[in-house]
PDB file of N, CA and C in Angstrom:
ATOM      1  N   UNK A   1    -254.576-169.408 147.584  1.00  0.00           N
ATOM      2  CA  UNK A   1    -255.744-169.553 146.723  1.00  0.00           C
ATOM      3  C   UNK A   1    -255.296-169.606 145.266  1.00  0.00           C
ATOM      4  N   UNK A   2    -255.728-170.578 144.646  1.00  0.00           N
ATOM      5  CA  UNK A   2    -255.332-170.768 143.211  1.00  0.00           C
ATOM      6  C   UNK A   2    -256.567-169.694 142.619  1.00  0.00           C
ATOM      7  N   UNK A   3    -256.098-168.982 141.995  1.00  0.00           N
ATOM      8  CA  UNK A   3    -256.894-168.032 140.892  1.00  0.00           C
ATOM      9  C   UNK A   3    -257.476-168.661 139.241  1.00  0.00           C
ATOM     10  N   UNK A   4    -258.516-168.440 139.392  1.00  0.00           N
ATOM     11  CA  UNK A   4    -258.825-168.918 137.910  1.00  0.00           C
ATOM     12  C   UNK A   4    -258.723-168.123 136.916  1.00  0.00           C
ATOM     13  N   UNK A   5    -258.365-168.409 135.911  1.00  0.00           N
ATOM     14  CA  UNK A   5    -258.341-167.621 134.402  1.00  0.00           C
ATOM     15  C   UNK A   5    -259.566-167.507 133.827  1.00  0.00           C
ATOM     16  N   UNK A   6    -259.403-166.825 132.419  1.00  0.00           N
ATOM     17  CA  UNK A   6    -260.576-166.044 132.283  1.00  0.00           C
ATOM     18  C   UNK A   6    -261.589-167.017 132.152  1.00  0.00           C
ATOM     19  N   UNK A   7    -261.097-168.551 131.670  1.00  0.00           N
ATOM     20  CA  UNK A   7    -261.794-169.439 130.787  1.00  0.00           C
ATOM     21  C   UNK A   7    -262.453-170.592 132.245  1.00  0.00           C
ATOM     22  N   UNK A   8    -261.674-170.277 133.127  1.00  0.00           N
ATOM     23  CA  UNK A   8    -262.122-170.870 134.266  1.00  0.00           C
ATOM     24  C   UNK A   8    -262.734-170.020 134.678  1.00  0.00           C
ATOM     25  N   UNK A   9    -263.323-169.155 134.510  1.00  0.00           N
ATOM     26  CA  UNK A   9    -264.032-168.339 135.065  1.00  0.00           C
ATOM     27  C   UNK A   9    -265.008-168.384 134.813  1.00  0.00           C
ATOM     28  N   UNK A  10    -265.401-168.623 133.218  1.00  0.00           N
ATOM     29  CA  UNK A  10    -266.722-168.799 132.209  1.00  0.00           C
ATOM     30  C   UNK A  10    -267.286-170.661 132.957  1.00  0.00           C
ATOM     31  N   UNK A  11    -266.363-171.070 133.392  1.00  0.00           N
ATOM     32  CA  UNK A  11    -267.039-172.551 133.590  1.00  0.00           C
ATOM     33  C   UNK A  11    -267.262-172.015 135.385  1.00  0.00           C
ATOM     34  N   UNK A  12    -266.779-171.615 135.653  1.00  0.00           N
ATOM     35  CA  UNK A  12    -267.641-171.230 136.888  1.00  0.00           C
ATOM     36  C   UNK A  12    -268.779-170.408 137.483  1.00  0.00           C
ATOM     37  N   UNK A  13    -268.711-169.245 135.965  1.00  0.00           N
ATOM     38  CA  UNK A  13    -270.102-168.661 136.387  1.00  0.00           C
ATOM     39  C   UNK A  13    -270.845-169.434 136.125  1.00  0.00           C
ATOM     40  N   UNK A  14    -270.585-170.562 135.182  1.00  0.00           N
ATOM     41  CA  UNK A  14    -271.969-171.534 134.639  1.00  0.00           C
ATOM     42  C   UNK A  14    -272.378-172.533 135.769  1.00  0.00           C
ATOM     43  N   UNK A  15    -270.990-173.045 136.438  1.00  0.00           N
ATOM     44  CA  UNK A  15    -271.446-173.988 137.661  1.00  0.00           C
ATOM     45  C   UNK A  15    -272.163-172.789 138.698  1.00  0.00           C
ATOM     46  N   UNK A  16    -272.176-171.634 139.326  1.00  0.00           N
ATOM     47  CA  UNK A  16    -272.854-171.380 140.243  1.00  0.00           C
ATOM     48  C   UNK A  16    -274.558-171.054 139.802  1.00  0.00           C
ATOM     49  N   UNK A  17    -274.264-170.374 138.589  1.00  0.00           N
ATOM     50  CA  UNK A  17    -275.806-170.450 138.002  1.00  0.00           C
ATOM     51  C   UNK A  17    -276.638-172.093 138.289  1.00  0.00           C
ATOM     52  N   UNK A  18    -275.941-173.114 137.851  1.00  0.00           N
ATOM     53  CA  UNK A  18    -277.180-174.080 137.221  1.00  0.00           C
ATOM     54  C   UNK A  18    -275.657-175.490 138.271  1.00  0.00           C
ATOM     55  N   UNK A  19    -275.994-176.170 138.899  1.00  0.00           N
ATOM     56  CA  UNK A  19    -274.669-177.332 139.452  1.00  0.00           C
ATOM     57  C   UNK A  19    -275.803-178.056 140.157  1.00  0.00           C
ATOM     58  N   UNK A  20    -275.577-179.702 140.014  1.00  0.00           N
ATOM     59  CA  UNK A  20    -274.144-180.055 138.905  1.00  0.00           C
ATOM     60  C   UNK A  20    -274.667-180.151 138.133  1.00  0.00           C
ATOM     61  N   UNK A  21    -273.412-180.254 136.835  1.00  0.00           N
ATOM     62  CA  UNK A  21    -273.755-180.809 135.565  1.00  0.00           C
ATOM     63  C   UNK A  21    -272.883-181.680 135.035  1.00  0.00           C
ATOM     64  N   UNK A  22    -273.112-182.377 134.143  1.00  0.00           N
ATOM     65  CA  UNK A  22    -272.047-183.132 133.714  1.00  0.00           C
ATOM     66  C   UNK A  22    -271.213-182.578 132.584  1.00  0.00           C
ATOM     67  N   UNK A  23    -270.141-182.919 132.755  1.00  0.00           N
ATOM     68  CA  UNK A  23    -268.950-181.968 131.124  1.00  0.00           C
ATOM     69  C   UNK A  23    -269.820-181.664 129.808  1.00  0.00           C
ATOM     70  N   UNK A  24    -270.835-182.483 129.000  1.00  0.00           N
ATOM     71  CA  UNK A  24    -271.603-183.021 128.107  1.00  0.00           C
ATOM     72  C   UNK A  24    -272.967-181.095 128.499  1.00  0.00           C
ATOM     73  N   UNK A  25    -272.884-181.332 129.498  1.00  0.00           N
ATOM     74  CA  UNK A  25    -274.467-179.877 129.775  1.00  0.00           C
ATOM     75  C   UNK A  25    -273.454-178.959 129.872  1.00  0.00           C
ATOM     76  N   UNK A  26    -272.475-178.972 130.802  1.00  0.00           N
ATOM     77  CA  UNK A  26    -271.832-177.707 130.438  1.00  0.00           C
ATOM     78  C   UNK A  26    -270.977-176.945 129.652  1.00  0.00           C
ATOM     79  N   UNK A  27    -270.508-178.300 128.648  1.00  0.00           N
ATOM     80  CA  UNK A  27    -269.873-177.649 127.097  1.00  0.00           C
ATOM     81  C   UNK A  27    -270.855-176.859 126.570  1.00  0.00           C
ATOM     82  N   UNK A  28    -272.429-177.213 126.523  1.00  0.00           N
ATOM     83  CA  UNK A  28    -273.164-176.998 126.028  1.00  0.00           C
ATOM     84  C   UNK A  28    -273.429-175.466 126.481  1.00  0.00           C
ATOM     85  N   UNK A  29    -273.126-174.684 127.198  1.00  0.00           N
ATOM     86  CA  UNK A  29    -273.457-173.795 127.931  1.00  0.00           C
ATOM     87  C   UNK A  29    -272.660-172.768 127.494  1.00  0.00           C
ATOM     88  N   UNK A  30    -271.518-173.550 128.183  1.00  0.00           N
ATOM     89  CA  UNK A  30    -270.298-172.510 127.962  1.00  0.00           C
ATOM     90  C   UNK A  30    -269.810-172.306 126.274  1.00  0.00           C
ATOM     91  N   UNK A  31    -269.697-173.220 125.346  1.00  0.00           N
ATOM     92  CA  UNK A  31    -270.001-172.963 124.419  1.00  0.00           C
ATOM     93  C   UNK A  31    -270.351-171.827 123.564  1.00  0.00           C
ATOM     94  N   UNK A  32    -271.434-171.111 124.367  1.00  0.00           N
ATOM     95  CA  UNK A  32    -272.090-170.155 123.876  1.00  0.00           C
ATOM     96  C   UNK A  32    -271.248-168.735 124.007  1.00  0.00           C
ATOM     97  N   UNK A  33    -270.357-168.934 125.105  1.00  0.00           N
ATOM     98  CA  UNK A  33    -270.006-167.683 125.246  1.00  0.00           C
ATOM     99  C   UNK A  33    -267.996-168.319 124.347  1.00  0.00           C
ATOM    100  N   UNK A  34    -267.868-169.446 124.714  1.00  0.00           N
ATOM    101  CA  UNK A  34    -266.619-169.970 123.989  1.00  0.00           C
ATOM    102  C   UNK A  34    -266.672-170.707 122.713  1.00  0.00           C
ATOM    103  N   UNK A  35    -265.750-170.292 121.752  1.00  0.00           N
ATOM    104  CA  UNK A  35    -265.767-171.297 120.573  1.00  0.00           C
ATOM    105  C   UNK A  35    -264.804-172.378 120.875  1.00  0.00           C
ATOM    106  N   UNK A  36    -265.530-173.720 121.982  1.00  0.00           N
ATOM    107  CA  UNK A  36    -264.488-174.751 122.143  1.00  0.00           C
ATOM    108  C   UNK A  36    -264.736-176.227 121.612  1.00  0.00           C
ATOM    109  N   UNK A  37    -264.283-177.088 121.548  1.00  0.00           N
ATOM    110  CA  UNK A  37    -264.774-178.194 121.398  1.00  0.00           C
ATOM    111  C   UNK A  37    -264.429-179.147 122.366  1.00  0.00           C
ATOM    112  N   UNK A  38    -265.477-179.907 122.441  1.00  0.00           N
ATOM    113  CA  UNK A  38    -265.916-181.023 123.809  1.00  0.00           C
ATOM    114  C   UNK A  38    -264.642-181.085 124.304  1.00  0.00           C
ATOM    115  N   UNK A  39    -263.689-181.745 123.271  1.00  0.00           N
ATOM    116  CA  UNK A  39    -262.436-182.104 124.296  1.00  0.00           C
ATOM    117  C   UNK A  39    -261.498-180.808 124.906  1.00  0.00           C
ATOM    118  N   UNK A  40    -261.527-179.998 125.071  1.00  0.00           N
ATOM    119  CA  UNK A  40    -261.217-178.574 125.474  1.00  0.00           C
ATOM    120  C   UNK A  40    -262.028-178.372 126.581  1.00  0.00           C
ATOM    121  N   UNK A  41    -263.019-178.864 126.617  1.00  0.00           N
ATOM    122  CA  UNK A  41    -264.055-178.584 127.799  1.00  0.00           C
ATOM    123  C   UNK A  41    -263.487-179.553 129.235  1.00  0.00           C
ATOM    124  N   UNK A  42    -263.526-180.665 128.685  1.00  0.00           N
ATOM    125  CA  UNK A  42    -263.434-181.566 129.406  1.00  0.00           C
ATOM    126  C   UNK A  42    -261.600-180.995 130.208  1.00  0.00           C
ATOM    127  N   UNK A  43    -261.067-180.571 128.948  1.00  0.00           N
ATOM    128  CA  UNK A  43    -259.131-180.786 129.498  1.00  0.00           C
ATOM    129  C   UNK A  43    -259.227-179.606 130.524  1.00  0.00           C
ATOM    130  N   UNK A  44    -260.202-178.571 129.912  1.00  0.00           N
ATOM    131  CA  UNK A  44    -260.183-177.268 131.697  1.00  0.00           C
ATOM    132  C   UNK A  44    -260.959-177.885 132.253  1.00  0.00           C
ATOM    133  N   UNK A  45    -261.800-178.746 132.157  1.00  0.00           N
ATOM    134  CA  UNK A  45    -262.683-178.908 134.036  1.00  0.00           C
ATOM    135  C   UNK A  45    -261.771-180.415 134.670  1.00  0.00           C
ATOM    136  N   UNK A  46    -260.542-180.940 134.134  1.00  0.00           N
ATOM    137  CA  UNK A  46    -259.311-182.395 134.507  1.00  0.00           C
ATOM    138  C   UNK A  46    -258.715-180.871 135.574  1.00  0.00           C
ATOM    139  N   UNK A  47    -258.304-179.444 134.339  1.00  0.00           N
ATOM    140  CA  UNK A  47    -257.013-178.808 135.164  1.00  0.00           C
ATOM    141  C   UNK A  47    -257.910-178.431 136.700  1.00  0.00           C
ATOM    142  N   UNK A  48    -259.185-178.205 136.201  1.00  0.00           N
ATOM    143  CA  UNK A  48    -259.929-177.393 137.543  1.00  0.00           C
ATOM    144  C   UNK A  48    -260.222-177.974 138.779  1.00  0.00           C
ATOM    145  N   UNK A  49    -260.330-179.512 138.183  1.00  0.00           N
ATOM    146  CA  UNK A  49    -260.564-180.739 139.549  1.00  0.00           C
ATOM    147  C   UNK A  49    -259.096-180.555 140.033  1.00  0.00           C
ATOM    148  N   UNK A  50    -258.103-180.845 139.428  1.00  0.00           N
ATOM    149  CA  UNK A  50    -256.478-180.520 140.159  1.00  0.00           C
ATOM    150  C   UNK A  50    -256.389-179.394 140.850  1.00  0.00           C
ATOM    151  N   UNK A  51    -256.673-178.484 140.049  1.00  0.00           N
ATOM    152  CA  UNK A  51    -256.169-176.985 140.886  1.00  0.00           C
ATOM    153  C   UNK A  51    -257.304-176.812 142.384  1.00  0.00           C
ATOM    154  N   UNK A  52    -258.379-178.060 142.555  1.00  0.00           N
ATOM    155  CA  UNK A  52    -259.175-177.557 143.402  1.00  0.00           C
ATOM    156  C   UNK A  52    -260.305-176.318 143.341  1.00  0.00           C
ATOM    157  N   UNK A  53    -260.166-176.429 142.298  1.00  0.00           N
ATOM    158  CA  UNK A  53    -261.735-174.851 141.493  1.00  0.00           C
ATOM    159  C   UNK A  53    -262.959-175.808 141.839  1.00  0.00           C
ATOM    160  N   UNK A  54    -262.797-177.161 141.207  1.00  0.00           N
ATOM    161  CA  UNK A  54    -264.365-178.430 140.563  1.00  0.00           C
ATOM    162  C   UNK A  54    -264.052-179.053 140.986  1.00  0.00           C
ATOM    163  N   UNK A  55    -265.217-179.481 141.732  1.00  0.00           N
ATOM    164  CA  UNK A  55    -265.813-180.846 142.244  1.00  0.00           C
ATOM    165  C   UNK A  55    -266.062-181.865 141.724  1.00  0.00           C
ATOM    166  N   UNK A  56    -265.299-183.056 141.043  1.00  0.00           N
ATOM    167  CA  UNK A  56    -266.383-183.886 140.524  1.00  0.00           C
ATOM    168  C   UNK A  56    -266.614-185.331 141.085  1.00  0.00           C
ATOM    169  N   UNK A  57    -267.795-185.568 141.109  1.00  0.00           N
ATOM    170  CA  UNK A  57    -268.579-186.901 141.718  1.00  0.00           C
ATOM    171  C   UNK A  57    -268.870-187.555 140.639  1.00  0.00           C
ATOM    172  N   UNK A  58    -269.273-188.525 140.925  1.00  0.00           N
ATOM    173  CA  UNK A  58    -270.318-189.733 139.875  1.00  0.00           C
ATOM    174  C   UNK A  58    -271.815-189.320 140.657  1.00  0.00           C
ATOM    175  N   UNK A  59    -272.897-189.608 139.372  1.00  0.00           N
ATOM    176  CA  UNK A  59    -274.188-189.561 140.071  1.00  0.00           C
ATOM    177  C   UNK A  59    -274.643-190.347 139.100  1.00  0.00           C
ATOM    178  N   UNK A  60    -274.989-191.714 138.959  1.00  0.00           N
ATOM    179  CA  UNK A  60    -275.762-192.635 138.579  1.00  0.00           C
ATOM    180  C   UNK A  60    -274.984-193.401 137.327  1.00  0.00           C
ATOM    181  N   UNK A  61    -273.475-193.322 137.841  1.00  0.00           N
ATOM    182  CA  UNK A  61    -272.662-193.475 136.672  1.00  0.00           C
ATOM    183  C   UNK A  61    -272.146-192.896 135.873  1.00  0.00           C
ATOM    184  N   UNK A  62    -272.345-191.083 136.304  1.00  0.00           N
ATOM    185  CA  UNK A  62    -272.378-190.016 135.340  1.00  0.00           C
ATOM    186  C   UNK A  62    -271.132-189.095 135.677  1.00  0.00           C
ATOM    187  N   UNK A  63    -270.625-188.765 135.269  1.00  0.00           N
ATOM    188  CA  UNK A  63    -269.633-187.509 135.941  1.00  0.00           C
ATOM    189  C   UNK A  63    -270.469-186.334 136.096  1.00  0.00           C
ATOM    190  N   UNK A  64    -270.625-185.594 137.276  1.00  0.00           N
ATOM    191  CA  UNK A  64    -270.863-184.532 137.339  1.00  0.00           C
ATOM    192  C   UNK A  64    -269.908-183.547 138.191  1.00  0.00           C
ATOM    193  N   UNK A  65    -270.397-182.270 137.764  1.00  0.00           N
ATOM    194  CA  UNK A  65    -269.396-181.316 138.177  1.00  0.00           C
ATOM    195  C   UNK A  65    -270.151-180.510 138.942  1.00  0.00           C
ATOM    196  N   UNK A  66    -269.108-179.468 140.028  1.00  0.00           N
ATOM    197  CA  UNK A  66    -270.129-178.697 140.600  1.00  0.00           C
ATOM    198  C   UNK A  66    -268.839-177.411 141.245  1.00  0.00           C
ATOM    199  N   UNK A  67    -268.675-176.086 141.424  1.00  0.00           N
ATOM    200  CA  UNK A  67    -267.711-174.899 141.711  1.00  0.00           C
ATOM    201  C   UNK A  67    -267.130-175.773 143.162  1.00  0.00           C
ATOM    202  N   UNK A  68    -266.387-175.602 143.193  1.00  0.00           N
ATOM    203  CA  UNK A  68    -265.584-176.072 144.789  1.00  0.00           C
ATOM    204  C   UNK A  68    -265.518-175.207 146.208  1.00  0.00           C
ATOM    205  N   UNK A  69    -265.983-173.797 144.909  1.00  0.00           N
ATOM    206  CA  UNK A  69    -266.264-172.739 146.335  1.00  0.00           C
ATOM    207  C   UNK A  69    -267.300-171.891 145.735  1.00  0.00           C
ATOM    208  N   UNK A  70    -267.767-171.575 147.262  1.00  0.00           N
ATOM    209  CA  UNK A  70    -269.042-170.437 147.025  1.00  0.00           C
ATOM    210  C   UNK A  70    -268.417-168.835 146.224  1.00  0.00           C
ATOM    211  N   UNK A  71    -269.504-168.445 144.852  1.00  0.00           N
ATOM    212  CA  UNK A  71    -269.435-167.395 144.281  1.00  0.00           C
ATOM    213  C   UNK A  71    -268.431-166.509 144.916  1.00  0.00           C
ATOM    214  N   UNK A  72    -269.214-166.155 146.271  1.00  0.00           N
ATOM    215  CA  UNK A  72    -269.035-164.774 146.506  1.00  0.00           C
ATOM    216  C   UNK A  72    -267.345-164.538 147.407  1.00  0.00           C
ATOM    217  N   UNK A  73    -267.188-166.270 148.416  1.00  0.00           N
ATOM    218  CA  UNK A  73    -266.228-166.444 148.731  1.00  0.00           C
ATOM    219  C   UNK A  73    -264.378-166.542 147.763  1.00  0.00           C
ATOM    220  N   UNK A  74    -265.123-166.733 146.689  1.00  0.00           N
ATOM    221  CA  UNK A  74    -264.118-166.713 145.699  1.00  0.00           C
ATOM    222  C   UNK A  74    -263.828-165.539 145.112  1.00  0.00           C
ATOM    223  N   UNK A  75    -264.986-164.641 144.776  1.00  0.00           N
ATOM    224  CA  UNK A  75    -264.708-163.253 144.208  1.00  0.00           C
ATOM    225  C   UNK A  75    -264.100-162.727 144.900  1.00  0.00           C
ATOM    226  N   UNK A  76    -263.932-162.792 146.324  1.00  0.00           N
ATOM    227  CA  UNK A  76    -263.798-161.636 148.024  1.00  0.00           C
ATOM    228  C   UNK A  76    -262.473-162.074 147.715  1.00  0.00           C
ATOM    229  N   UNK A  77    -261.791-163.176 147.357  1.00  0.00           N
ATOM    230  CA  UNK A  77    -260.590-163.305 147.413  1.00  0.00           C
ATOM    231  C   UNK A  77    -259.724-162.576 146.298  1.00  0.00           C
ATOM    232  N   UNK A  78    -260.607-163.122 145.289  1.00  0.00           N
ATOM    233  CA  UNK A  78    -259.659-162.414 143.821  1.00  0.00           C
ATOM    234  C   UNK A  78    -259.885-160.490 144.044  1.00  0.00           C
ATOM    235  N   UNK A  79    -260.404-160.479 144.534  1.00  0.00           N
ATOM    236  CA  UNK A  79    -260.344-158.974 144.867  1.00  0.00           C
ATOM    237  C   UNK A  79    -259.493-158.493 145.592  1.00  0.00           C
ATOM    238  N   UNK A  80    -259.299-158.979 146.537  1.00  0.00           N
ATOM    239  CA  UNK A  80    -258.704-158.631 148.288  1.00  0.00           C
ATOM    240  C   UNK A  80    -256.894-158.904 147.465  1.00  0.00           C
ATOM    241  N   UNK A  81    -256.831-159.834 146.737  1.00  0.00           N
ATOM    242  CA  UNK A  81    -255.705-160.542 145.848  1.00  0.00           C
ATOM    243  C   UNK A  81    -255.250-159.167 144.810  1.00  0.00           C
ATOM    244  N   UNK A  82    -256.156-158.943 143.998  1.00  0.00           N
ATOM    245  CA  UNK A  82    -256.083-157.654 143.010  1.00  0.00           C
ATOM    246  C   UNK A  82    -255.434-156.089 144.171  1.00  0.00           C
ATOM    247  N   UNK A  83    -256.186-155.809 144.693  1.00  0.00           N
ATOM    248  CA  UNK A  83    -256.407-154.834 145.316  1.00  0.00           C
ATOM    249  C   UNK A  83    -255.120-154.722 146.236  1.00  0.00           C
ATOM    250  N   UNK A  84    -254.363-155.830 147.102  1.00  0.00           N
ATOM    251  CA  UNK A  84    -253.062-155.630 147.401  1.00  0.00           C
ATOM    252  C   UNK A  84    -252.003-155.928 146.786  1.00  0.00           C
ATOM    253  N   UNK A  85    -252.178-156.412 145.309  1.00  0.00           N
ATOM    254  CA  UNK A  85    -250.726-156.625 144.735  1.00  0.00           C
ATOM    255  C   UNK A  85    -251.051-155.803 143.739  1.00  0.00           C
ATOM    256  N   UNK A  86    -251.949-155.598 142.951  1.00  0.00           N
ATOM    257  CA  UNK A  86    -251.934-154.836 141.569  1.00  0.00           C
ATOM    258  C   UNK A  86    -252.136-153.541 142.177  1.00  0.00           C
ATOM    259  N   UNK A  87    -253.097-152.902 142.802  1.00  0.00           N
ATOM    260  CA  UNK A  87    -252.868-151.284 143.172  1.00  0.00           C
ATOM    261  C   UNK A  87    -252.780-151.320 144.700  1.00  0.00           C
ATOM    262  N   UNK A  88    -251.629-152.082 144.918  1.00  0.00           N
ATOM    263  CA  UNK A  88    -250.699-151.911 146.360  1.00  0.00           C
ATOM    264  C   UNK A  88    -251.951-151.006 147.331  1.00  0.00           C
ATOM    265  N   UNK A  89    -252.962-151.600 147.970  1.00  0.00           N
ATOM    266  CA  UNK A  89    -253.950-150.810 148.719  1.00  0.00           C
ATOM    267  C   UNK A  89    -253.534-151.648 150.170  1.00  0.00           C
ATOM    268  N   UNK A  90    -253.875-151.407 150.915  1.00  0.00           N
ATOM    269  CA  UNK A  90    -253.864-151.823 152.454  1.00  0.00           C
ATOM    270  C   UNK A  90    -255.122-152.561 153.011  1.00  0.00           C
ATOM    271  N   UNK A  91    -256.304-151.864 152.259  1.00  0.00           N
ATOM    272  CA  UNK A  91    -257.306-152.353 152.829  1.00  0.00           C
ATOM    273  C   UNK A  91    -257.793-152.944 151.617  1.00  0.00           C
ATOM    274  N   UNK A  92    -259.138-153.057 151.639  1.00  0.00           N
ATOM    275  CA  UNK A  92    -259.587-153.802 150.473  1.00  0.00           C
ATOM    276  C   UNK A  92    -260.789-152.801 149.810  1.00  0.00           C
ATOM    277  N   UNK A  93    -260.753-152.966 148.339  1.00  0.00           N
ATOM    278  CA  UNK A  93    -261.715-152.255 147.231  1.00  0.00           C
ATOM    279  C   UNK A  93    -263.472-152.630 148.212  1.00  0.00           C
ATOM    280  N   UNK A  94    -263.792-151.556 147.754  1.00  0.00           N
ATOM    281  CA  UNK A  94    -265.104-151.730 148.179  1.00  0.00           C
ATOM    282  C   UNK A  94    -266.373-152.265 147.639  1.00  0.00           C
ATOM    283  N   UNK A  95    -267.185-152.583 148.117  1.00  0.00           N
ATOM    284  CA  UNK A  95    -268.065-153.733 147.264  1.00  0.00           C
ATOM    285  C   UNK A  95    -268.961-152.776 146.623  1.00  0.00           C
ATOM    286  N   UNK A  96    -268.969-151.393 147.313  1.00  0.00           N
ATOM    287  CA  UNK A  96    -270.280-150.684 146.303  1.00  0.00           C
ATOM    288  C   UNK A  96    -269.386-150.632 144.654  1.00  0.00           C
ATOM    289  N   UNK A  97    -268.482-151.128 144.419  1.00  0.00           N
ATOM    290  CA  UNK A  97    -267.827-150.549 143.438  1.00  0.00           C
ATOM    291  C   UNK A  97    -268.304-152.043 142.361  1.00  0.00           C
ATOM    292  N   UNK A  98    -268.682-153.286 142.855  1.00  0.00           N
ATOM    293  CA  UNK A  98    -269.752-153.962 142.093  1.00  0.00           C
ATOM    294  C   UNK A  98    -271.298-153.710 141.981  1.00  0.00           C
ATOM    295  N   UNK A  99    -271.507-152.616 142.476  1.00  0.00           N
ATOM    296  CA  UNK A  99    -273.055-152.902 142.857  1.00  0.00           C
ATOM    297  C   UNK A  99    -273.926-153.052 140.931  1.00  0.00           C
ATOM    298  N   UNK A 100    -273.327-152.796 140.142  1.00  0.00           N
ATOM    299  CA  UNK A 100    -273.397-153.063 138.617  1.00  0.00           C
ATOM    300  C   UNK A 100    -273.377-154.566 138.309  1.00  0.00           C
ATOM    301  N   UNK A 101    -272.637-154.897 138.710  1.00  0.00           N
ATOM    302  CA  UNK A 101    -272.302-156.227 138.274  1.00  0.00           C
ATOM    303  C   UNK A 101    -273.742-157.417 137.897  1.00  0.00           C
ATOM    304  N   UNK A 102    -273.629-157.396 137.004  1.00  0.00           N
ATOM    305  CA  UNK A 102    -274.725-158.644 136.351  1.00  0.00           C
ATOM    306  C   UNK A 102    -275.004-160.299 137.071  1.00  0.00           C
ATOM    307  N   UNK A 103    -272.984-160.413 137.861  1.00  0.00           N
ATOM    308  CA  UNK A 103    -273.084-161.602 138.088  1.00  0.00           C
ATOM    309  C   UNK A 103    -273.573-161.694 139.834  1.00  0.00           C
ATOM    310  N   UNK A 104    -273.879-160.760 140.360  1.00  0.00           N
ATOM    311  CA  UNK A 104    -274.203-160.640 141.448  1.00  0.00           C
ATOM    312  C   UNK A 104    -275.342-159.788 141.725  1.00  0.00           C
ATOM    313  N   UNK A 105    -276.179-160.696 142.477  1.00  0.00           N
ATOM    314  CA  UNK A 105    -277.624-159.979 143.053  1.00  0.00           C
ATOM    315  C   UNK A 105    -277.475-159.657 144.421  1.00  0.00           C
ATOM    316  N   UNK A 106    -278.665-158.784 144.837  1.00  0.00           N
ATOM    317  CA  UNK A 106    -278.722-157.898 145.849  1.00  0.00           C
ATOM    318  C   UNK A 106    -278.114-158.616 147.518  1.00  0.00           C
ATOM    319  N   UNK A 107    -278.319-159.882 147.297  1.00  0.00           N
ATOM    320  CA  UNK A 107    -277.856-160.574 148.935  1.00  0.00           C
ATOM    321  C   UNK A 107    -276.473-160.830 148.491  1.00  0.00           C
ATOM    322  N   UNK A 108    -275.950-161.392 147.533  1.00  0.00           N
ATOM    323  CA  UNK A 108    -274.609-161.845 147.229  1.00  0.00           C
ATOM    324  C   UNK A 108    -273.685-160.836 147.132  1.00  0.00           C
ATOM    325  N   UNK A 109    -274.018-159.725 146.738  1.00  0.00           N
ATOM    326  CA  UNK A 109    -273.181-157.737 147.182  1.00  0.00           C
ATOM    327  C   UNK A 109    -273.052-157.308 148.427  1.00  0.00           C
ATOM    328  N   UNK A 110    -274.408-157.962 149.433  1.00  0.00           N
ATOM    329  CA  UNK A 110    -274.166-157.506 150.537  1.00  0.00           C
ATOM    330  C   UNK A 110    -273.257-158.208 151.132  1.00  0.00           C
ATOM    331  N   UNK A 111    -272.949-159.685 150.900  1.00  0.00           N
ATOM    332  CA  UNK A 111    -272.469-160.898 151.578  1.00  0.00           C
ATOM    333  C   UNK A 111    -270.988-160.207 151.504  1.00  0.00           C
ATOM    334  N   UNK A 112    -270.789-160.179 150.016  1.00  0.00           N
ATOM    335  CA  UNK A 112    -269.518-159.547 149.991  1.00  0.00           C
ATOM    336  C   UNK A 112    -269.198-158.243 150.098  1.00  0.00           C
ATOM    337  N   UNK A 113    -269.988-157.356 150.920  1.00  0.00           N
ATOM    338  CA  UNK A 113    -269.301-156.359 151.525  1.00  0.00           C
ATOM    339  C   UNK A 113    -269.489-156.832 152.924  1.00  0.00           C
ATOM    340  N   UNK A 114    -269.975-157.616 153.477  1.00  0.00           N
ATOM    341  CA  UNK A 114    -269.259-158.054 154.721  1.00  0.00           C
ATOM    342  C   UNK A 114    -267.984-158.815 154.738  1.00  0.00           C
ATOM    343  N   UNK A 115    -267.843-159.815 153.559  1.00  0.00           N
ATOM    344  CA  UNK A 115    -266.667-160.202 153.757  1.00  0.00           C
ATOM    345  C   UNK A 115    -265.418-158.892 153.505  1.00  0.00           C
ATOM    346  N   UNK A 116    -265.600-158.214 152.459  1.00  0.00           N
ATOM    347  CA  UNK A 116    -264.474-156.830 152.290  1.00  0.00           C
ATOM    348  C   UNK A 116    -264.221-156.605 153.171  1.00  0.00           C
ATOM    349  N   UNK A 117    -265.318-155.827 154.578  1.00  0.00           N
ATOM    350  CA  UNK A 117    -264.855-155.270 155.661  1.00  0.00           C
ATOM    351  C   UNK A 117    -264.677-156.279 156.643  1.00  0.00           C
ATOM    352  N   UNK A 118    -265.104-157.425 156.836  1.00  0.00           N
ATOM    353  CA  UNK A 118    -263.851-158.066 157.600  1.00  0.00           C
ATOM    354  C   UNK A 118    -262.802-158.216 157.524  1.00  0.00           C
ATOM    355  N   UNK A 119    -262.215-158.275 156.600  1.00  0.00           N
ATOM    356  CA  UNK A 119    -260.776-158.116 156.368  1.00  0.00           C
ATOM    357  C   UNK A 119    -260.088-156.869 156.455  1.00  0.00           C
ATOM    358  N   UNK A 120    -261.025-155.808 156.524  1.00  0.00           N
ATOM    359  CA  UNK A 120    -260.363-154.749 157.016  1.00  0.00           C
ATOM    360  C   UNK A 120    -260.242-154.403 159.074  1.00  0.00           C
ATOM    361  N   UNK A 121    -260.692-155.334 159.052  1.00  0.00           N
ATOM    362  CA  UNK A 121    -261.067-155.633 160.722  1.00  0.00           C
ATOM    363  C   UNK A 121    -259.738-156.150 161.606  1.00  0.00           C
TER     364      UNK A 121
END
């Protein structure tokens, strides 16, 4: 699993919120939380279509973009990833330990504490 950085990260919470969009709506977005300019936008969502993060299609002549994987399937990984190489654990961190988290609502916490404990399975 290719891991995204912090800045791929900001263009992916924006694709699972609101997808697709085209580079042009989601500079516009991300923007807010980054001081970037268009062409910076565009050069991380070229690296993100390579690395397999973004999707992108044409839709009416348009480039649009859209996450390559589901939210929660991607978090379960960077966790399960964290959790056995950075504090050498066996099993995996537990999901009540997001239940805070802003970027996740009440079905998408549960989803991923089923995925946690399958992997402890």
């Amino acid at each position: 699993m290719t891991e995204p950085t912090g800045a791929e990260l900001d263009i992916l919470k924006v694709l699972w919120e609101e997808s697709p969009l085209s580079a042009r709506e989601l500079h516009q977005r991300v923007s807010e939380k980054r001081d970037w300019s268009y062409s910076t936008t565009r050069t991380h969502l070229n690296r993100m279509v390579e690395k397999g993060l973004v999707r992108r299609r044409d839709s009416h002549g348009l480039a649009v973009f859209q996450a390559a994987e589901e939210k929660v399937s991607l978090l379960g990984g960077i966790i399960r990833n964290f959790s056995m190489k950075v504090l050498d654990m066996g099993g995996s961190m537990p999901a009540s330990a997001f239940a805070d988290s802003e970027l996740l609502n009440e079905e998408e916490l549960a989803e991923l504490t089923r995925l946690l404990e399958e992997d402890e399975s």
